[in-house]
C-alpha atoms as a PDB file:
ATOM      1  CA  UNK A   1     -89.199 -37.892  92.939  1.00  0.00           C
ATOM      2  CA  UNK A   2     -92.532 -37.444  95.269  1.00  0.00           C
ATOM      3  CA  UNK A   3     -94.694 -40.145  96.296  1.00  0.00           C
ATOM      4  CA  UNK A   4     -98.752 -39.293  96.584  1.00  0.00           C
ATOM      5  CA  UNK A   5    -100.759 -41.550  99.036  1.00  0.00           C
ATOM      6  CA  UNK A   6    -104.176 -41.779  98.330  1.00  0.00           C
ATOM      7  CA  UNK A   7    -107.137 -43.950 100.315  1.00  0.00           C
ATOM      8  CA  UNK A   8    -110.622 -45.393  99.165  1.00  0.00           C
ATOM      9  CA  UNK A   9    -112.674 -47.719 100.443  1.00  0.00           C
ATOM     10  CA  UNK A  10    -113.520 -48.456  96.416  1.00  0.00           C
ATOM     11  CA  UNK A  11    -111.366 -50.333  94.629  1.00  0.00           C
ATOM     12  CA  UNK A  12    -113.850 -49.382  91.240  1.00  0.00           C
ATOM     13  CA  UNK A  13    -112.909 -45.819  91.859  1.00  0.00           C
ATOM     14  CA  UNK A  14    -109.003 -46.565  92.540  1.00  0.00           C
ATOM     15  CA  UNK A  15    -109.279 -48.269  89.498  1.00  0.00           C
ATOM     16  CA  UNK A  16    -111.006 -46.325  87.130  1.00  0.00           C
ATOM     17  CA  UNK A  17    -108.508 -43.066  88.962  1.00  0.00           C
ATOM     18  CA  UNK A  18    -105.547 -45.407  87.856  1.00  0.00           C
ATOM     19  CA  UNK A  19    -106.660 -45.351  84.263  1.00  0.00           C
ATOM     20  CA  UNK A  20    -107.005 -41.968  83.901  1.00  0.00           C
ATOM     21  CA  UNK A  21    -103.425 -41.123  85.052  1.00  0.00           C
ATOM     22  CA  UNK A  22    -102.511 -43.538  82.845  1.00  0.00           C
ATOM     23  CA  UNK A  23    -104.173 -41.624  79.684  1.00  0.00           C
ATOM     24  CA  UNK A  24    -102.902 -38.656  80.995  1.00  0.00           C
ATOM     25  CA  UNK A  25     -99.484 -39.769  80.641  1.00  0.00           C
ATOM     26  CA  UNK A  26     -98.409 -41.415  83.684  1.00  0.00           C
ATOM     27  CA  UNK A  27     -97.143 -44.601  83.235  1.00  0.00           C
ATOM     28  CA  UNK A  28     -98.235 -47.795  84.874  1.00  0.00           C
ATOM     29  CA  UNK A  29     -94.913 -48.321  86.549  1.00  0.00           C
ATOM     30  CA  UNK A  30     -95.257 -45.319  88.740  1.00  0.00           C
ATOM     31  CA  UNK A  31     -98.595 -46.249  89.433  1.00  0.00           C
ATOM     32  CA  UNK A  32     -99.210 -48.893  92.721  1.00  0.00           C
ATOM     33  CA  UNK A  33    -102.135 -50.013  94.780  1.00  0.00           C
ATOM     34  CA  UNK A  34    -101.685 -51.667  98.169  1.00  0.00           C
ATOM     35  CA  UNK A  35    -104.834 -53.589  99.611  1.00  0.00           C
ATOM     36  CA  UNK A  36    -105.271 -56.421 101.892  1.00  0.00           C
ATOM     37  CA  UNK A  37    -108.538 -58.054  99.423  1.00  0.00           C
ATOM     38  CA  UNK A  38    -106.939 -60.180  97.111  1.00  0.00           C
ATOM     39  CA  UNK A  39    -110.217 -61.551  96.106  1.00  0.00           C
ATOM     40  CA  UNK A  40    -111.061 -57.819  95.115  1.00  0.00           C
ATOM     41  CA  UNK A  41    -108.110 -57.096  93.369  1.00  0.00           C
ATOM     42  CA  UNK A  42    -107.995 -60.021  91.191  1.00  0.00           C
ATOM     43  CA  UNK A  43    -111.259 -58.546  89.641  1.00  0.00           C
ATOM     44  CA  UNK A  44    -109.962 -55.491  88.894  1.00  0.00           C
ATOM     45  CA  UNK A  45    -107.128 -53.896  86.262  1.00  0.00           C
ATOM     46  CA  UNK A  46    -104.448 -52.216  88.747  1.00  0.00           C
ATOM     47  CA  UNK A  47    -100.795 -52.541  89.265  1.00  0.00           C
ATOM     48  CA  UNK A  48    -100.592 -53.895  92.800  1.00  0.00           C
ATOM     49  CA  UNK A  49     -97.844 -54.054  95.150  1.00  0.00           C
ATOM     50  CA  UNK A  50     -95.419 -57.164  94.746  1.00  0.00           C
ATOM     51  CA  UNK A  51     -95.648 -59.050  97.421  1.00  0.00           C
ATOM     52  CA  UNK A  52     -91.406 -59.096  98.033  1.00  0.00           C
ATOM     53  CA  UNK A  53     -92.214 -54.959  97.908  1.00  0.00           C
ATOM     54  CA  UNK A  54     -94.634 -55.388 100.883  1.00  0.00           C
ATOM     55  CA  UNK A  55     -91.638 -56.333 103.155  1.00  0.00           C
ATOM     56  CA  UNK A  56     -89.230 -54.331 103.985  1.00  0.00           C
ATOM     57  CA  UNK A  57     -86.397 -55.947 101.754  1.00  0.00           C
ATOM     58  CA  UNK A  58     -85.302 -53.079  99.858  1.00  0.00           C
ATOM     59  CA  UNK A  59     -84.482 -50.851 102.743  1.00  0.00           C
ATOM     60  CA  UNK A  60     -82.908 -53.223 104.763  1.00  0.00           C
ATOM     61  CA  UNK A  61     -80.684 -54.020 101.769  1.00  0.00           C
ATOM     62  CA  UNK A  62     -79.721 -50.595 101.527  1.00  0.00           C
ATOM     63  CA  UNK A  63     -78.568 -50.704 105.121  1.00  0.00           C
ATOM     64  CA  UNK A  64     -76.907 -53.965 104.401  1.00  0.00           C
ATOM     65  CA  UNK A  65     -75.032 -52.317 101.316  1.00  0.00           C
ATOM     66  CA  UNK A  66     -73.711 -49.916 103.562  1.00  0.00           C
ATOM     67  CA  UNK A  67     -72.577 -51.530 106.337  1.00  0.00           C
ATOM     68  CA  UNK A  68     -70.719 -53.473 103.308  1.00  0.00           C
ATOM     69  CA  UNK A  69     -69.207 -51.056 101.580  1.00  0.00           C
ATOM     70  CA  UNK A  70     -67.838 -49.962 105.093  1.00  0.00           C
ATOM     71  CA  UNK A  71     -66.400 -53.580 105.679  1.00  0.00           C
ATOM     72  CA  UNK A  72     -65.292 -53.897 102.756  1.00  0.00           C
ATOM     73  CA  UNK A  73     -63.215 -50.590 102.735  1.00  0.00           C
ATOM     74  CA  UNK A  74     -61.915 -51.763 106.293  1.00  0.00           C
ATOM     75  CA  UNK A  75     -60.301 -54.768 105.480  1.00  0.00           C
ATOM     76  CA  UNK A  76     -59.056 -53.135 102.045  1.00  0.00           C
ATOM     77  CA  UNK A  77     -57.574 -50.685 104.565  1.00  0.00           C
ATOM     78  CA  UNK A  78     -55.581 -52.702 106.810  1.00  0.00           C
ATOM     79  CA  UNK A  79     -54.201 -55.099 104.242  1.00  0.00           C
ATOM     80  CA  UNK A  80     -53.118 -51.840 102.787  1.00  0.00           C
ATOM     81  CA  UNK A  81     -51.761 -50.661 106.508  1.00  0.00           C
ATOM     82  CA  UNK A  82     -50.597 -53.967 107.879  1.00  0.00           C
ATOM     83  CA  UNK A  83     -47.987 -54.166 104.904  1.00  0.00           C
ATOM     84  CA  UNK A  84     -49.325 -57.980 104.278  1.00  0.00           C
ATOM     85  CA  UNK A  85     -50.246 -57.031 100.718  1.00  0.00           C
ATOM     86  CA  UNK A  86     -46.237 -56.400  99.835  1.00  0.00           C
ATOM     87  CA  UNK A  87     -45.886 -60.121 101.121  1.00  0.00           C
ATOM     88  CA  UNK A  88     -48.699 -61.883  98.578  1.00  0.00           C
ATOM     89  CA  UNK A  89     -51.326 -59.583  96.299  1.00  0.00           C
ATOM     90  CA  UNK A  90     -54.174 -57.675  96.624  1.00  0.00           C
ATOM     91  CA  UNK A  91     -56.409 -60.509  95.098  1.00  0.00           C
ATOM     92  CA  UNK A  92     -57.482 -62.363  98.013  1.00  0.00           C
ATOM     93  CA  UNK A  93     -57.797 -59.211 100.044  1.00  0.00           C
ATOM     94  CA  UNK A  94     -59.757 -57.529  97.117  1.00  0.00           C
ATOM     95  CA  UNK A  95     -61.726 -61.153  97.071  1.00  0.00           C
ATOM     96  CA  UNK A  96     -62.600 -60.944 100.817  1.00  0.00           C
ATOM     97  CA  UNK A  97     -64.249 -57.387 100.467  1.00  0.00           C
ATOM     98  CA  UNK A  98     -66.514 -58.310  97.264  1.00  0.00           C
ATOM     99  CA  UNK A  99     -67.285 -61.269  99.401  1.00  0.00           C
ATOM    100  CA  UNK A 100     -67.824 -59.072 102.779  1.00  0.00           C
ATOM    101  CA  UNK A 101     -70.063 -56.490 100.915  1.00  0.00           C
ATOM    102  CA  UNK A 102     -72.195 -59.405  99.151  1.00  0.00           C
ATOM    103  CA  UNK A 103     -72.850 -60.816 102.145  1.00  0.00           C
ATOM    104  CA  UNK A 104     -73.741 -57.529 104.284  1.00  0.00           C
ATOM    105  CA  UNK A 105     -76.091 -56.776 101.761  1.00  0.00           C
ATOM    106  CA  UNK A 106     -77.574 -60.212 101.308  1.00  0.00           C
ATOM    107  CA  UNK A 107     -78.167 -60.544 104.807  1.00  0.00           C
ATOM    108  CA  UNK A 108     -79.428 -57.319 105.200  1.00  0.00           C
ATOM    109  CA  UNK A 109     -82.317 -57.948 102.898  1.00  0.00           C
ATOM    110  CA  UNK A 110     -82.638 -61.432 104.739  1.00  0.00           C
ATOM    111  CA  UNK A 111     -83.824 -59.491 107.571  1.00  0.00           C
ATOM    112  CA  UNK A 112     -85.783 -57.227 106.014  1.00  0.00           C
ATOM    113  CA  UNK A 113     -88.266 -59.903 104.302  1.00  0.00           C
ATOM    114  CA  UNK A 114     -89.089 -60.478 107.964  1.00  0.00           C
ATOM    115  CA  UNK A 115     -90.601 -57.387 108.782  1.00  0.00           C
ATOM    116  CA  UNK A 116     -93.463 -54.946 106.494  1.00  0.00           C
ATOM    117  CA  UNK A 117     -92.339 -52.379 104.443  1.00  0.00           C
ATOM    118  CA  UNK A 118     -91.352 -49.407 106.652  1.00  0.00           C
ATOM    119  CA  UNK A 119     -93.148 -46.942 103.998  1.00  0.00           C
ATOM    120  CA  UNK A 120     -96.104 -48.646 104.160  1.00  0.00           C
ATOM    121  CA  UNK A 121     -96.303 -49.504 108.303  1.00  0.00           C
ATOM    122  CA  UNK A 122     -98.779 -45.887 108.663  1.00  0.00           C
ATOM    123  CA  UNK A 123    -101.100 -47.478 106.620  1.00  0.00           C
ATOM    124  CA  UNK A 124    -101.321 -50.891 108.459  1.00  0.00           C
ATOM    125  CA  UNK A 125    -104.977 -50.378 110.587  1.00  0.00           C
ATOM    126  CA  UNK A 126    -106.398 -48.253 107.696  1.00  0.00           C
ATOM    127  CA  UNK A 127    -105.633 -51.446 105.347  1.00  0.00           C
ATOM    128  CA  UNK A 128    -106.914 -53.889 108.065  1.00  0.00           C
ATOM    129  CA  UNK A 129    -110.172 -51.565 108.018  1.00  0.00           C
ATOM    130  CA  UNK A 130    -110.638 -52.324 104.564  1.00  0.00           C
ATOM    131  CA  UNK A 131    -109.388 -49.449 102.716  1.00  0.00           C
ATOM    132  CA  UNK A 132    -106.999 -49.528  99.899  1.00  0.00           C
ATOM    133  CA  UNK A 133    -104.011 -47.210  99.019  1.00  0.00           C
ATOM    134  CA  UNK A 134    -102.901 -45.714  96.269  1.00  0.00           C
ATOM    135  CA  UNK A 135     -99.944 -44.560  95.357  1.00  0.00           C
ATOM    136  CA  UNK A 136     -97.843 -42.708  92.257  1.00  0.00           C
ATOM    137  CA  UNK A 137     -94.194 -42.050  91.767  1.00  0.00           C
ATOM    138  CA  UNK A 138     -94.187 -38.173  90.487  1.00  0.00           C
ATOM    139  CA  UNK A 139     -91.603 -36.015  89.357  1.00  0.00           C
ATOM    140  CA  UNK A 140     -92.287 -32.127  87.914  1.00  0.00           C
ATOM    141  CA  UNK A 141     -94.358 -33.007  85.100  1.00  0.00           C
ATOM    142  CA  UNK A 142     -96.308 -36.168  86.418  1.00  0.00           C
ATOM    143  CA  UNK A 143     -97.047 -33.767  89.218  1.00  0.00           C
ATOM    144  CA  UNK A 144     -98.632 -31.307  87.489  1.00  0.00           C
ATOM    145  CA  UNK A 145    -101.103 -34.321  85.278  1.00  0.00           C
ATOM    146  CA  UNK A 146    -101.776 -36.264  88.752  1.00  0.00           C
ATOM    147  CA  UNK A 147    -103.375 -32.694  90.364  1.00  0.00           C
ATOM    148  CA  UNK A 148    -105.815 -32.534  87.180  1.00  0.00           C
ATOM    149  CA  UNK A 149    -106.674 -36.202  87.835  1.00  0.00           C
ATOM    150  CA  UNK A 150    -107.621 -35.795  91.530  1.00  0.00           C
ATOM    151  CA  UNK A 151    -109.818 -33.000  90.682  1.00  0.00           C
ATOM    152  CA  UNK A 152    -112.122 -35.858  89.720  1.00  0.00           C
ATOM    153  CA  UNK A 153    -112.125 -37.634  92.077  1.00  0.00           C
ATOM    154  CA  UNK A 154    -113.371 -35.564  95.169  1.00  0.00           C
ATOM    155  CA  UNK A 155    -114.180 -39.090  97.826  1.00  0.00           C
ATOM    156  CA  UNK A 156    -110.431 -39.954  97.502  1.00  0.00           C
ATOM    157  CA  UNK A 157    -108.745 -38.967 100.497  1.00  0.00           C
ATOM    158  CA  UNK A 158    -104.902 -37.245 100.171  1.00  0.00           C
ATOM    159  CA  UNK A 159    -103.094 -40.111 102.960  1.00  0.00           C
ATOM    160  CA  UNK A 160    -100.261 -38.519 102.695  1.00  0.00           C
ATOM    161  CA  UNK A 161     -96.756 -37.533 100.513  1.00  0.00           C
ATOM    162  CA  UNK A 162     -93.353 -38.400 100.735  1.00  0.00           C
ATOM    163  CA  UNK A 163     -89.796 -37.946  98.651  1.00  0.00           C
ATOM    164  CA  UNK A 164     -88.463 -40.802  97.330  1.00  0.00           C
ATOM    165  CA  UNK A 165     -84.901 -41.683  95.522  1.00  0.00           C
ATOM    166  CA  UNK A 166     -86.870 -44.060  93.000  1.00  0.00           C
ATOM    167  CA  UNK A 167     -86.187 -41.893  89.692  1.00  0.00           C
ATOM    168  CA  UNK A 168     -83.045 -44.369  88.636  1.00  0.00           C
ATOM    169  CA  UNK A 169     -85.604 -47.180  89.184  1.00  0.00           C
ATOM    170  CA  UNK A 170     -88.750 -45.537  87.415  1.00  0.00           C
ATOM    171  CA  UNK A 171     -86.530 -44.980  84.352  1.00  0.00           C
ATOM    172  CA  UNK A 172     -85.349 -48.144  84.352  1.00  0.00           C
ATOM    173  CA  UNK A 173     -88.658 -49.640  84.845  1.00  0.00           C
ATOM    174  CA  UNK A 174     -90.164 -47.066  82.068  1.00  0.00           C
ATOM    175  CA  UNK A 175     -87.729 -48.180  79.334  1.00  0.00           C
ATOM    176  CA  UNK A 176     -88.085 -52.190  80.551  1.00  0.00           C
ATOM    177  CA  UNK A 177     -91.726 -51.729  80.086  1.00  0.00           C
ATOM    178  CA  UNK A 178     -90.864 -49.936  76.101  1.00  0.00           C
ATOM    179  CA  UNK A 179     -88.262 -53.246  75.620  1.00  0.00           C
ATOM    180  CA  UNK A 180     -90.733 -55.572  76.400  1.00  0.00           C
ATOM    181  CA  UNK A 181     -93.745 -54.064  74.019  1.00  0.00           C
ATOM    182  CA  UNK A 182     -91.254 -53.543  71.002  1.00  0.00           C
ATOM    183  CA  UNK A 183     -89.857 -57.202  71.486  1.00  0.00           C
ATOM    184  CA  UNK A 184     -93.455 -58.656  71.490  1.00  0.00           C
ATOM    185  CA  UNK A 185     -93.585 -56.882  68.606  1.00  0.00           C
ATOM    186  CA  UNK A 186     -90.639 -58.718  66.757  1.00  0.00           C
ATOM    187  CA  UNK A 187     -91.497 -61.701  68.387  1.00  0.00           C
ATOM    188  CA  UNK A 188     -95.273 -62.319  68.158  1.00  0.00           C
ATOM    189  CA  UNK A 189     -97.720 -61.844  71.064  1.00  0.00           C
ATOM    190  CA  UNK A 190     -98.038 -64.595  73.715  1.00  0.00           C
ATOM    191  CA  UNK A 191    -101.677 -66.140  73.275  1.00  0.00           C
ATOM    192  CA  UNK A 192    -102.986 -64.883  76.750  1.00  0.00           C
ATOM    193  CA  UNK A 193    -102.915 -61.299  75.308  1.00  0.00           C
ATOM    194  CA  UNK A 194    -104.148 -62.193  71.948  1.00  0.00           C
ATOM    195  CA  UNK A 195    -107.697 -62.198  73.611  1.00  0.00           C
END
């Protein structure tokens, strides 16, 4: 998937930009806003950025998992080498690495809610300036609806693109977001959305 960064100093515009990709087709999910006016964005209808997202958690998880999974095949390695396994099992060894790679990947995103997000570290004195960025998860089609959106809105400035590895997460956030509508369904809307 592609990422599109876009900047405004108008969080009406972001929003009202938001809601047209989202009648064109793009969903919600795919659709983020990162601002540093939480006063302002609790007056308007986006999809902000968790705050957990604004660190740098995920990545440094990922870095975590790795280092892990390499522990973890280590020590399955030399039990396997040391000929200690033909003495007891493979269950405590087996044990160990699960236990290794949990905690490699724990503490990995430990560190990372330390530090920002390194996606979003570019945007840091533009944010602190008072601008707000948008962006949107694309993939072929999205790509093509987002470029007829922009069209209309000529003040937004392009901050940039990137490619992403988020399309196992978008679909899984794309079919959560279908769950959740057809269980309120069975299940009768919660009274803050009845209004």
């Amino acid at each position: 998937m592609k990422r599109f960064y876009y900047m405004s100093d108008s969080l009406d515009e972001l929003e009202h930009f938001e809601h047209d990709l989202e009648s064109r087709g793009i969903p919600r999910t795919q659709i983020y806003l990162l601002s540093n006016d939480e006063v302002g964005l609790e007056s308007h209808d986006v999809n902000r950025v968790a705050s957990f997202l604004r660190t740098d958690v995920i990545h440094s998880g990922e870095i975590g998992a790795l280092f892990g999974l390499v522990l973890a095949a280590a020590i399955l390695l030399t039990a396997n080498l040391s000929g200690i396994v033909e003495q007891t099992t493979w269950v405590p060894f087996i044990f160990l690495a699960i236990v290794a790679f949990g905690f490699s990947t724990w503490e990995g995103g430990f560190i990372g809610m330390q530090g920002p997000n390194t996606h979003f570290t570019k945007f840091e004195k533009a944010l602190d300036k008072g601008l707000h960025v948008l962006f949107v998860e694309t993939d072929k089609v999205d790509k093509k609806k987002l470029k007829k959106v922009v069209k209309k809105y000529p003040k937004l400035k392009r901050a940039g693109t990137e490619v992403t590895h988020t399309g196992l997460l978008m679909f899984v956030l794309r079919n959560w977001e279908k769950f959740r509508s057809r269980a309120l369904v069975f299940k009768g809307r919660p009274k803050a959305q009845e209004q």
